[in-house]
N, C-alpha and C. Protein backbone atom coordinates (compact mmCIF):
# COMPACT_ATOMS: atom_id res chain seq x y z
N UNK A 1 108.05 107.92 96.73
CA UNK A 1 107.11 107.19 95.91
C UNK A 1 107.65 105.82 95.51
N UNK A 2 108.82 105.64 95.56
CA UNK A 2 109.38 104.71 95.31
C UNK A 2 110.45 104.12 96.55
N UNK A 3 110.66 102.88 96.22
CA UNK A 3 111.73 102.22 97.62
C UNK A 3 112.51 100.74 96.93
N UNK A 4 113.55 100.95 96.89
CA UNK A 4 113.82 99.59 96.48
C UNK A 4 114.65 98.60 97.80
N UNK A 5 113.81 97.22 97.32
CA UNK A 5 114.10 96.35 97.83
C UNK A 5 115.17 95.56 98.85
N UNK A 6 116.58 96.23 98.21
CA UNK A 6 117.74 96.45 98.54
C UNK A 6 118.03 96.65 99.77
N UNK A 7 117.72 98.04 99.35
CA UNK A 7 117.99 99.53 100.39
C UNK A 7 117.12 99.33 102.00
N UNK A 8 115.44 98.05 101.54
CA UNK A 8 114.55 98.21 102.66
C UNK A 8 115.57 96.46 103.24
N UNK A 9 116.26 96.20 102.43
CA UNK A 9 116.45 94.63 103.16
C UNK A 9 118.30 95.13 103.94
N UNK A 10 119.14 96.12 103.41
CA UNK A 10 120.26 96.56 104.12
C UNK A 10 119.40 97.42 105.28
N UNK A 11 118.38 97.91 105.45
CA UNK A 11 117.98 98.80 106.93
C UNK A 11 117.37 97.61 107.86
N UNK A 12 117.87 96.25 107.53
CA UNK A 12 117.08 95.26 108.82
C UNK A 12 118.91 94.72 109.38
N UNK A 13 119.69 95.69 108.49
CA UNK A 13 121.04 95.08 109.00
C UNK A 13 121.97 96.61 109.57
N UNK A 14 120.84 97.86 109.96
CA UNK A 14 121.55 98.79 110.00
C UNK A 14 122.16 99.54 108.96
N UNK A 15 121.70 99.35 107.61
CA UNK A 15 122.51 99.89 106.36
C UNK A 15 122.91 99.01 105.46
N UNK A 16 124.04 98.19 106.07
CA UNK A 16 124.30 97.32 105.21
C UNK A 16 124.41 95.81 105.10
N UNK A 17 124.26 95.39 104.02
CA UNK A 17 124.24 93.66 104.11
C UNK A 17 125.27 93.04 105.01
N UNK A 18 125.35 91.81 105.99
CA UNK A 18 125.95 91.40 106.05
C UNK A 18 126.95 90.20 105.66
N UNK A 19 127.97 89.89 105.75
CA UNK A 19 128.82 89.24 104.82
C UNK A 19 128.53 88.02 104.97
N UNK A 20 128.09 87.26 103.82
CA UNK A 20 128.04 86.17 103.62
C UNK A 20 129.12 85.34 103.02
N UNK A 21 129.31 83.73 103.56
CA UNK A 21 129.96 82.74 103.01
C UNK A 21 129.84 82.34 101.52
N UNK A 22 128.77 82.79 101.03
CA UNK A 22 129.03 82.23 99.58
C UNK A 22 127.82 83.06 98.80
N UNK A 23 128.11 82.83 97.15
CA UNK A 23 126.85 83.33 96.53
C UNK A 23 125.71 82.65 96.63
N UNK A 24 125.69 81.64 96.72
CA UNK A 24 124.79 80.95 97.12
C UNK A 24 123.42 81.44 98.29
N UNK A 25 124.47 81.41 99.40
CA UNK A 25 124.05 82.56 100.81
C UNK A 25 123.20 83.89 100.01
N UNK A 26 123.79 84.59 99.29
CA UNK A 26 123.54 85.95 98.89
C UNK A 26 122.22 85.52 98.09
N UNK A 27 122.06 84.55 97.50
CA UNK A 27 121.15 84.27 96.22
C UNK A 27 119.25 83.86 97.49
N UNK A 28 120.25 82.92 98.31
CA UNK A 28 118.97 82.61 99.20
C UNK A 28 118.43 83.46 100.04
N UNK A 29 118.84 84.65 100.81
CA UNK A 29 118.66 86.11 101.17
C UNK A 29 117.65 86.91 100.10
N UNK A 30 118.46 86.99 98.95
CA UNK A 30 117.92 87.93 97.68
C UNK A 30 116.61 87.07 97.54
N UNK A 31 116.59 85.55 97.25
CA UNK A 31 115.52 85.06 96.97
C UNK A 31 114.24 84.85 97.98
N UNK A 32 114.45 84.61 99.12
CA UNK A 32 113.52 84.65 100.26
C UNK A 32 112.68 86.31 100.45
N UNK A 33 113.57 87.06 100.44
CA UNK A 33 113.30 88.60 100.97
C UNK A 33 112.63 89.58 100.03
N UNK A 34 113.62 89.23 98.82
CA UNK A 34 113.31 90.36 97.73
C UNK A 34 112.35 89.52 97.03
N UNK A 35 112.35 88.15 96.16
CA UNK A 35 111.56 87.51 95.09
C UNK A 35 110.54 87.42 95.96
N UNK A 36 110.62 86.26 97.69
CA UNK A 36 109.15 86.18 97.66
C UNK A 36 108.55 87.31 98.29
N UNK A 37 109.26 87.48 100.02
CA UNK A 37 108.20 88.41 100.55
C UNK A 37 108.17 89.71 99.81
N UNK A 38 109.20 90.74 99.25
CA UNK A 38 108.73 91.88 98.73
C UNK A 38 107.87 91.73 97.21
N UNK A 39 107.97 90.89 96.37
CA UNK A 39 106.95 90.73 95.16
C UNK A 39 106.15 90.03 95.91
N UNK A 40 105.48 88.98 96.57
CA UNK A 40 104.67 88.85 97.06
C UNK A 40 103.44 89.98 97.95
N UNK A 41 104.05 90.62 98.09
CA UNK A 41 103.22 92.29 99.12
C UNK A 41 103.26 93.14 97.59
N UNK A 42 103.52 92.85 96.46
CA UNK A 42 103.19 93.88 95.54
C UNK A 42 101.78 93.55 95.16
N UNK A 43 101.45 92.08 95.23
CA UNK A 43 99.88 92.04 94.49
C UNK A 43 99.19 92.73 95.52
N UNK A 44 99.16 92.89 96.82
CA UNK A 44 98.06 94.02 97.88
C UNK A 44 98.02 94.58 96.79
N UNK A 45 98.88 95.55 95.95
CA UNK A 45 98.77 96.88 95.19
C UNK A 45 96.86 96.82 94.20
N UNK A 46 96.15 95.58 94.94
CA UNK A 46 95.17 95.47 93.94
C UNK A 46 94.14 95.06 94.26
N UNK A 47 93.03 95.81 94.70
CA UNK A 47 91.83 95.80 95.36
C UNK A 47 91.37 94.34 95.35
N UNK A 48 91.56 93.51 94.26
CA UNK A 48 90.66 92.34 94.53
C UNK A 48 92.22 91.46 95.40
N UNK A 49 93.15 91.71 95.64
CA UNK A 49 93.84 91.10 96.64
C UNK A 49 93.99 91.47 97.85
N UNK A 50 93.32 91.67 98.79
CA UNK A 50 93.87 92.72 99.84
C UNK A 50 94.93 91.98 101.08
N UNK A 51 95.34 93.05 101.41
CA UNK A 51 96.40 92.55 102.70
C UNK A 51 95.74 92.00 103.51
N UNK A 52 96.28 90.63 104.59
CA UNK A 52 95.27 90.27 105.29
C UNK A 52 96.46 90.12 106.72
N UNK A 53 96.14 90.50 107.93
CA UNK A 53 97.33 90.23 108.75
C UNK A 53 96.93 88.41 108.90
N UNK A 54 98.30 88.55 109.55
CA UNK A 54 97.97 86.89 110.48
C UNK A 54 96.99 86.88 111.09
N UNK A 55 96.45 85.32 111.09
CA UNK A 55 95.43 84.80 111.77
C UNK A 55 95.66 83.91 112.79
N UNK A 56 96.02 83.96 113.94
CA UNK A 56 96.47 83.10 114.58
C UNK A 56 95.53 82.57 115.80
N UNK A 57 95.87 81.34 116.45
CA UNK A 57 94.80 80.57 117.27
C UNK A 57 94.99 81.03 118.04
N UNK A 58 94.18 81.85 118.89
CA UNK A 58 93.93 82.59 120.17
C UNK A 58 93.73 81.92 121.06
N UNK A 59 94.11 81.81 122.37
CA UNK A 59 93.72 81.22 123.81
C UNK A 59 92.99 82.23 124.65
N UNK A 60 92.09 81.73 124.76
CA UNK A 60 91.03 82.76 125.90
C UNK A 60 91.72 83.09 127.30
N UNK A 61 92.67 83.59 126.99
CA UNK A 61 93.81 83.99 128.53
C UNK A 61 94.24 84.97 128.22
N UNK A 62 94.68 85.55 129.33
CA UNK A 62 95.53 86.67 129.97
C UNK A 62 96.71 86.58 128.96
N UNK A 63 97.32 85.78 128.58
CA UNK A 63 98.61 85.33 127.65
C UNK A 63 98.19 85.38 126.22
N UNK A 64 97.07 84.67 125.72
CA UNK A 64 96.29 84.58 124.93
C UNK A 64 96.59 86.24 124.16
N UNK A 65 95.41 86.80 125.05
CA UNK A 65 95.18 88.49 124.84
C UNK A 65 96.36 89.22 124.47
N UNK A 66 98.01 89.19 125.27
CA UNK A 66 98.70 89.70 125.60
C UNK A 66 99.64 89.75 124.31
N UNK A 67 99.88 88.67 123.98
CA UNK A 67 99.84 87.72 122.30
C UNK A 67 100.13 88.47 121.57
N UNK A 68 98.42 88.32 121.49
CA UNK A 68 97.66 89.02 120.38
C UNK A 68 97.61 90.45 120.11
N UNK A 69 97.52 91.44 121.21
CA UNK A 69 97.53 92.72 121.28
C UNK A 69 99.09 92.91 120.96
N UNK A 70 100.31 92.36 121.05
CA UNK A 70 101.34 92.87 120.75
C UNK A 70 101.81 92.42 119.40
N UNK A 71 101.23 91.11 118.96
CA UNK A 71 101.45 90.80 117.57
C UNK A 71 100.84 92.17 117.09
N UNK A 72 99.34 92.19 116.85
CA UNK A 72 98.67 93.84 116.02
C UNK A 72 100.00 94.50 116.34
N UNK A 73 100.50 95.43 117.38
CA UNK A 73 101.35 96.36 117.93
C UNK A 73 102.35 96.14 116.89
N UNK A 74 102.82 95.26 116.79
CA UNK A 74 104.06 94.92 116.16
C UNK A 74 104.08 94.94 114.52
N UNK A 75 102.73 94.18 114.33
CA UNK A 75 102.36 94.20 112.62
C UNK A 75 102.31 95.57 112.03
N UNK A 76 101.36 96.72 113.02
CA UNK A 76 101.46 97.84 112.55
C UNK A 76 102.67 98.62 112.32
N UNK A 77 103.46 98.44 113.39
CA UNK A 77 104.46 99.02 113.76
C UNK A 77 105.39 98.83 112.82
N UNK A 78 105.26 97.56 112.07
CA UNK A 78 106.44 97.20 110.88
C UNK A 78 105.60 97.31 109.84
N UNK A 79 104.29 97.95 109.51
CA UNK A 79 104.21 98.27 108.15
C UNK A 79 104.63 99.62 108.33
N UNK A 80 103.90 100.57 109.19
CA UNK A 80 104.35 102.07 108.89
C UNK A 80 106.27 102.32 109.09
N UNK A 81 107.02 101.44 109.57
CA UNK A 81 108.34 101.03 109.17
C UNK A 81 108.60 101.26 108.06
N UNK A 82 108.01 99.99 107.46
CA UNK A 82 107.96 99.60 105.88
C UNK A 82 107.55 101.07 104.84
N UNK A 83 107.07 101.44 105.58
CA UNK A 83 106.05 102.64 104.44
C UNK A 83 106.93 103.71 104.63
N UNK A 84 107.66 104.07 105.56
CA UNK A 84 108.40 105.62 105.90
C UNK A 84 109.79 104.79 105.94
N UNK A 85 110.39 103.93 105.73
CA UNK A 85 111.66 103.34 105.03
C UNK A 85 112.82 104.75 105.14
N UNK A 86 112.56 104.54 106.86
CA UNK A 86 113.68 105.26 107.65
C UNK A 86 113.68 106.76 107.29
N UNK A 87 112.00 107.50 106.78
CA UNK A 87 112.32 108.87 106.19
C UNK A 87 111.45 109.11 107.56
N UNK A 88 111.52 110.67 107.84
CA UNK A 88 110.99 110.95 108.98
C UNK A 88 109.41 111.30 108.44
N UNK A 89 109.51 111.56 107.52
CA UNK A 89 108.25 111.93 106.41
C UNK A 89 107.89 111.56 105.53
N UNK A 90 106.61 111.00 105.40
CA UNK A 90 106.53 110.64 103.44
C UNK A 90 104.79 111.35 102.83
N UNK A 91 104.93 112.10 101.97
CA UNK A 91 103.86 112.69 101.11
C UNK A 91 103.08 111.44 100.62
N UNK A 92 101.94 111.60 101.37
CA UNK A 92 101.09 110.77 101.09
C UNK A 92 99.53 111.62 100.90
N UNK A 93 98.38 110.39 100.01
CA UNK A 93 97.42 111.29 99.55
C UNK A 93 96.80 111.44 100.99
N UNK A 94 95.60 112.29 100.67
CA UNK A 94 94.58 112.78 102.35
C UNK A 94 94.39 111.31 102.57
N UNK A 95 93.69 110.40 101.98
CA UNK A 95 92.84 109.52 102.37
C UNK A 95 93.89 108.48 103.14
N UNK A 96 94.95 108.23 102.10
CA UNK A 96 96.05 107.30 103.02
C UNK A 96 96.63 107.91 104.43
N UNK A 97 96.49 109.23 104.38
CA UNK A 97 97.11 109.88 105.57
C UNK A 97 96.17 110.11 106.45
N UNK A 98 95.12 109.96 106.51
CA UNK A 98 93.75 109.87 107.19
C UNK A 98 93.77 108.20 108.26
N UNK A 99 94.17 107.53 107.08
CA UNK A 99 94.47 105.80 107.31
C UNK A 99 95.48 105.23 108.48
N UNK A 100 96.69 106.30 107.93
CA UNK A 100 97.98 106.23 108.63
C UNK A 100 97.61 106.80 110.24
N UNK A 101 96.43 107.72 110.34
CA UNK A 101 96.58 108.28 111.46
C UNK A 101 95.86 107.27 112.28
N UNK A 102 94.86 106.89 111.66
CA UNK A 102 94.14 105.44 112.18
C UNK A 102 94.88 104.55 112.49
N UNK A 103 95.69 104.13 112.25
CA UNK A 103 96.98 103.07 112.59
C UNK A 103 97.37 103.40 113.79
N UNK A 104 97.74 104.64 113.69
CA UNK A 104 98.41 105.01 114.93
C UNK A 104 97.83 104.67 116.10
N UNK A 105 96.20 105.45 115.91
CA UNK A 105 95.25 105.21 117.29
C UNK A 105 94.99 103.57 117.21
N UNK A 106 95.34 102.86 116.55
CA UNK A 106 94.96 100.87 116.84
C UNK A 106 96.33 100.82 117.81
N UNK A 107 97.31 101.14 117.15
CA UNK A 107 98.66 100.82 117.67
C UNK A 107 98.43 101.44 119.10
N UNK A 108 98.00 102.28 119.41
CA UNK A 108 97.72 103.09 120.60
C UNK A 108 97.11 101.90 121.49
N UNK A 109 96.00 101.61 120.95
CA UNK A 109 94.91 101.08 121.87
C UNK A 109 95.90 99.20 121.99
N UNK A 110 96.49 99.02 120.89
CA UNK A 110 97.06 97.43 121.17
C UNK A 110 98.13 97.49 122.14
N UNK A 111 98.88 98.56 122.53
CA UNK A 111 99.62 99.23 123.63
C UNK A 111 98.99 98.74 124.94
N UNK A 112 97.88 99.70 125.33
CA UNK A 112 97.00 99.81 126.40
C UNK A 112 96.77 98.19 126.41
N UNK A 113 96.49 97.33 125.46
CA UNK A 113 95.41 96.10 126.02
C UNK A 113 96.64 95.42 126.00
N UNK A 114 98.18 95.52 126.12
CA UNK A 114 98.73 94.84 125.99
C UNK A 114 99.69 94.84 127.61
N UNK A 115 99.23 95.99 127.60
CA UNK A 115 100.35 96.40 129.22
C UNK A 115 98.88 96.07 130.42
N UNK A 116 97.80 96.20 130.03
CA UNK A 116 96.52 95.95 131.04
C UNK A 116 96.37 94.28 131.11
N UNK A 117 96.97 93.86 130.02
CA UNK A 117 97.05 91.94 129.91
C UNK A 117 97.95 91.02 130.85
N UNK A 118 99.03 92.06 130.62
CA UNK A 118 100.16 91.76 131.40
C UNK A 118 100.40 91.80 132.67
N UNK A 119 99.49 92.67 133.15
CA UNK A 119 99.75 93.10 134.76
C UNK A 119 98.64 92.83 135.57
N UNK A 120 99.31 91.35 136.09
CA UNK A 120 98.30 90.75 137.17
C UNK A 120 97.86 91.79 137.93
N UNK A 121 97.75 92.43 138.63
CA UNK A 121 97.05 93.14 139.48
C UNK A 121 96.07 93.63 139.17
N UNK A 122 95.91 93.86 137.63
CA UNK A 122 94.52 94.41 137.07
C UNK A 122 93.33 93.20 137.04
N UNK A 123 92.38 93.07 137.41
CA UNK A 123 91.45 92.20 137.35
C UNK A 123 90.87 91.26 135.94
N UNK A 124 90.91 90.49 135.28
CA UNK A 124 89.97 90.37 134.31
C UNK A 124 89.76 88.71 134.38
N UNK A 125 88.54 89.17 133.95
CA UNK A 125 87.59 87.80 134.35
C UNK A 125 87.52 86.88 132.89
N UNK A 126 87.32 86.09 132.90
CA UNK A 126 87.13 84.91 131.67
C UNK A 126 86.08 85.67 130.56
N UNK A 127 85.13 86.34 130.92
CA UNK A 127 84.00 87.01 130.42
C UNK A 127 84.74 88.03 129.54
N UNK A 128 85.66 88.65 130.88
CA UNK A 128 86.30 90.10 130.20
C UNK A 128 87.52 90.19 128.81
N UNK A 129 88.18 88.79 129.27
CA UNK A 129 89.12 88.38 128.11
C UNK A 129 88.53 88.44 126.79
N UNK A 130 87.82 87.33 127.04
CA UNK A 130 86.87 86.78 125.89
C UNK A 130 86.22 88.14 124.82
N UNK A 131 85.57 89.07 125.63
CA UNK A 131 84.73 90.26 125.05
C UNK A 131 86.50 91.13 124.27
N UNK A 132 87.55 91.38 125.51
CA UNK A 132 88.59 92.15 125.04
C UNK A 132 89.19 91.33 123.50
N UNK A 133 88.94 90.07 123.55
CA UNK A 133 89.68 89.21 122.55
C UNK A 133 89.10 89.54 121.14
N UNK A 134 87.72 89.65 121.54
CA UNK A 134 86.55 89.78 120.19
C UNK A 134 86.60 91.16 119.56
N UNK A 135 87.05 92.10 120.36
CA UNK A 135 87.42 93.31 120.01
C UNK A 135 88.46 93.76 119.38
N UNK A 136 89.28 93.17 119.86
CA UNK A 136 90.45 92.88 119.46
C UNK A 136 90.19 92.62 117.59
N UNK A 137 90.35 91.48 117.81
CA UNK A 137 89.74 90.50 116.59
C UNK A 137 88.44 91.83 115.17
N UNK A 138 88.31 92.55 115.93
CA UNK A 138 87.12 93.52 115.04
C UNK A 138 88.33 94.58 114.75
N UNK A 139 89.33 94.64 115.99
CA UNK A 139 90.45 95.96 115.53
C UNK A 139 91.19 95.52 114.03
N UNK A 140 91.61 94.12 114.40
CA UNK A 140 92.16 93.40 113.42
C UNK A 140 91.63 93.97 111.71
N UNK A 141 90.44 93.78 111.61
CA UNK A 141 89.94 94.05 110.43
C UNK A 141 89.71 95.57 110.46
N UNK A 142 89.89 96.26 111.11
CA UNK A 142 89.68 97.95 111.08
C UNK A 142 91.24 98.14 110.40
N UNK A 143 92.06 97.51 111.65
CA UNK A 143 93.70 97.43 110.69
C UNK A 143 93.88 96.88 109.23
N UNK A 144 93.37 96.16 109.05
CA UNK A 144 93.43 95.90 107.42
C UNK A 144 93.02 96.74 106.72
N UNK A 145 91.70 97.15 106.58
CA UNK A 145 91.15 98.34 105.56
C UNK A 145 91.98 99.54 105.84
N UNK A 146 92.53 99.39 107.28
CA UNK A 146 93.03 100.95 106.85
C UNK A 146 94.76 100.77 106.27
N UNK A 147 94.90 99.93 106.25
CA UNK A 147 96.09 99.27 105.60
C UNK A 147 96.18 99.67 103.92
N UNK A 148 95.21 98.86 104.11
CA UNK A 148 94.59 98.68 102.28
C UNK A 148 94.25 99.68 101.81
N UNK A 149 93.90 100.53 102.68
CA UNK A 149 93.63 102.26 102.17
C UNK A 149 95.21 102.84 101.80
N UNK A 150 95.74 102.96 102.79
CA UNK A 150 97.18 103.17 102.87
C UNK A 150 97.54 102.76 100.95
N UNK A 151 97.70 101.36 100.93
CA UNK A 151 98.53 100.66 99.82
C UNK A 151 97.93 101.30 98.54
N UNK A 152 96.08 101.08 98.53
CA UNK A 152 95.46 101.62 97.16
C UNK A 152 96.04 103.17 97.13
N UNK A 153 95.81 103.86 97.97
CA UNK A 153 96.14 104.82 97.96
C UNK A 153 97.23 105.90 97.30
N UNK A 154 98.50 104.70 97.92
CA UNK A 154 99.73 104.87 97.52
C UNK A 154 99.79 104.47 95.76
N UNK A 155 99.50 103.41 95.78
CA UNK A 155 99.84 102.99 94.47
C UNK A 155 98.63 103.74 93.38
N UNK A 156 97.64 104.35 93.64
CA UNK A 156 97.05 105.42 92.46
C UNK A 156 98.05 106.41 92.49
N UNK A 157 98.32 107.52 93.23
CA UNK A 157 98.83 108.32 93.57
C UNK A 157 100.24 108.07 92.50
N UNK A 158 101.06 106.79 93.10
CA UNK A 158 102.41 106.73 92.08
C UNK A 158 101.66 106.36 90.96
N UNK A 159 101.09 105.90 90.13
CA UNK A 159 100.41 106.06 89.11
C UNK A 159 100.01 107.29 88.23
N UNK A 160 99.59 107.80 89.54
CA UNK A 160 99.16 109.47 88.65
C UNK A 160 100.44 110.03 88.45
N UNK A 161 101.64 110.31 89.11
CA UNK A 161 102.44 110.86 88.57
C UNK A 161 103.52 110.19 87.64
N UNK A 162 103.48 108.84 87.97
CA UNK A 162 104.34 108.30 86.77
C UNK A 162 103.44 108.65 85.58
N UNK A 163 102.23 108.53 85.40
CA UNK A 163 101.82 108.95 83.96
C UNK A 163 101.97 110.13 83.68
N UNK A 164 101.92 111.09 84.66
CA UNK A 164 101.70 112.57 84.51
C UNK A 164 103.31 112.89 84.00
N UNK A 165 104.72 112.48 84.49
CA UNK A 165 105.85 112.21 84.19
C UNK A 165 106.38 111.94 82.78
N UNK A 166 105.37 111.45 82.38
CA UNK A 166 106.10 110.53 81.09
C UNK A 166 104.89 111.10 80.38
N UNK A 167 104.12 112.11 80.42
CA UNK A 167 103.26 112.48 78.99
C UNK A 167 102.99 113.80 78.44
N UNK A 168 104.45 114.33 79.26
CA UNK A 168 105.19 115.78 78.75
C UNK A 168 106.01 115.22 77.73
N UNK A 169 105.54 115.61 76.47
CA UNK A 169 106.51 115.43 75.26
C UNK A 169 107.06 116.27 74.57
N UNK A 170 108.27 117.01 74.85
CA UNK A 170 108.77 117.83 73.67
C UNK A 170 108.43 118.53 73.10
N UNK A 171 107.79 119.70 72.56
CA UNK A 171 107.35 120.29 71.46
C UNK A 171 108.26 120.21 70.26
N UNK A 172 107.98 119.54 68.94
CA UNK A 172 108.84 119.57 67.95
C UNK A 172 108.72 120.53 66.62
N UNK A 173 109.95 121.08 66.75
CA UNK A 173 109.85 121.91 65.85
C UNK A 173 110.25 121.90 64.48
């Protein structure tokens, strides 16, 4: 239910930090990683902010497509990273785990359009890009909501039990 910052920025180094030349070094690490990008991904935690992936300028090509289908691949691939923070398992509610499974099948399908992009021998026509691109582009926003399902999800859930936690009081006698 919980993950700290730390612990998710030593698993992009294998465990542990690596050694830096000065505090300085350590301060601009801590400040880039932990202040902006991880407090920055805490406001998602709030329906009127939602996660939005990158938006990037697409080229109506074979390269274009190929891109794009492995950026999604990759975005997904490093949130459910992010979310299972090296556990093989994490207790999540139905609806987020409903979400998570949805991820999987985008990640699935950005796979397929990404190895079918790549390999000249498969045919696709200017028409066919274009339609695969727009689809694409509709997966994009299927990946967000189910993202955002994921995050609301998570963060009621730690809510309910941090309150539920803290409003067992003692009986005093």
């Amino acid at each position: 239910m919980s993950a700290s910052p730390i612990a998710v920025v030593k698993g992009l180094w294998g465990g542990e930090l690596p050694e830096f030349e000065s505090l300085d070094a350590v301060n601009e690490l801590i400040g880039v990683l932990v202040n902006g990008l991880w407090n920055s991904l805490t406001r998602h935690q709030k329906r009127s902010d939602p996660f939005r992936l990158v938006r990037p300028k697409v080229t109506r090509t074979r390269e274009g497509l190929a891109d794009l289908a492995l950026m999604r691949q990759q975005e997904i691939e490093g949130f459910i990273e992010g979310l299972f923070v090296g556990e093989e398992q994490v207790d999540l509610p139905e609806k987020a785990s409903a979400a998570l499974d949805t991820l999987g099948q985008l990640r699935a399908m950005m796979v397929g359009v990404h190895q079918v992009s790549v390999d000249e021998s498969k045919p696709a026509t200017p028409s066919d890009i274009a339609t695969t691109t727009k689809h694409l582009q509709e997966l994009t926003r299927i990946a967000e909501n189910e993202i955002n399902r994921v995050v609301l999800d998570g963060t009621r859930a730690r809510r309910q039990l941090m309150s539920s936690v803290g409003s067992s009081r003692p009986t005093r006698h």
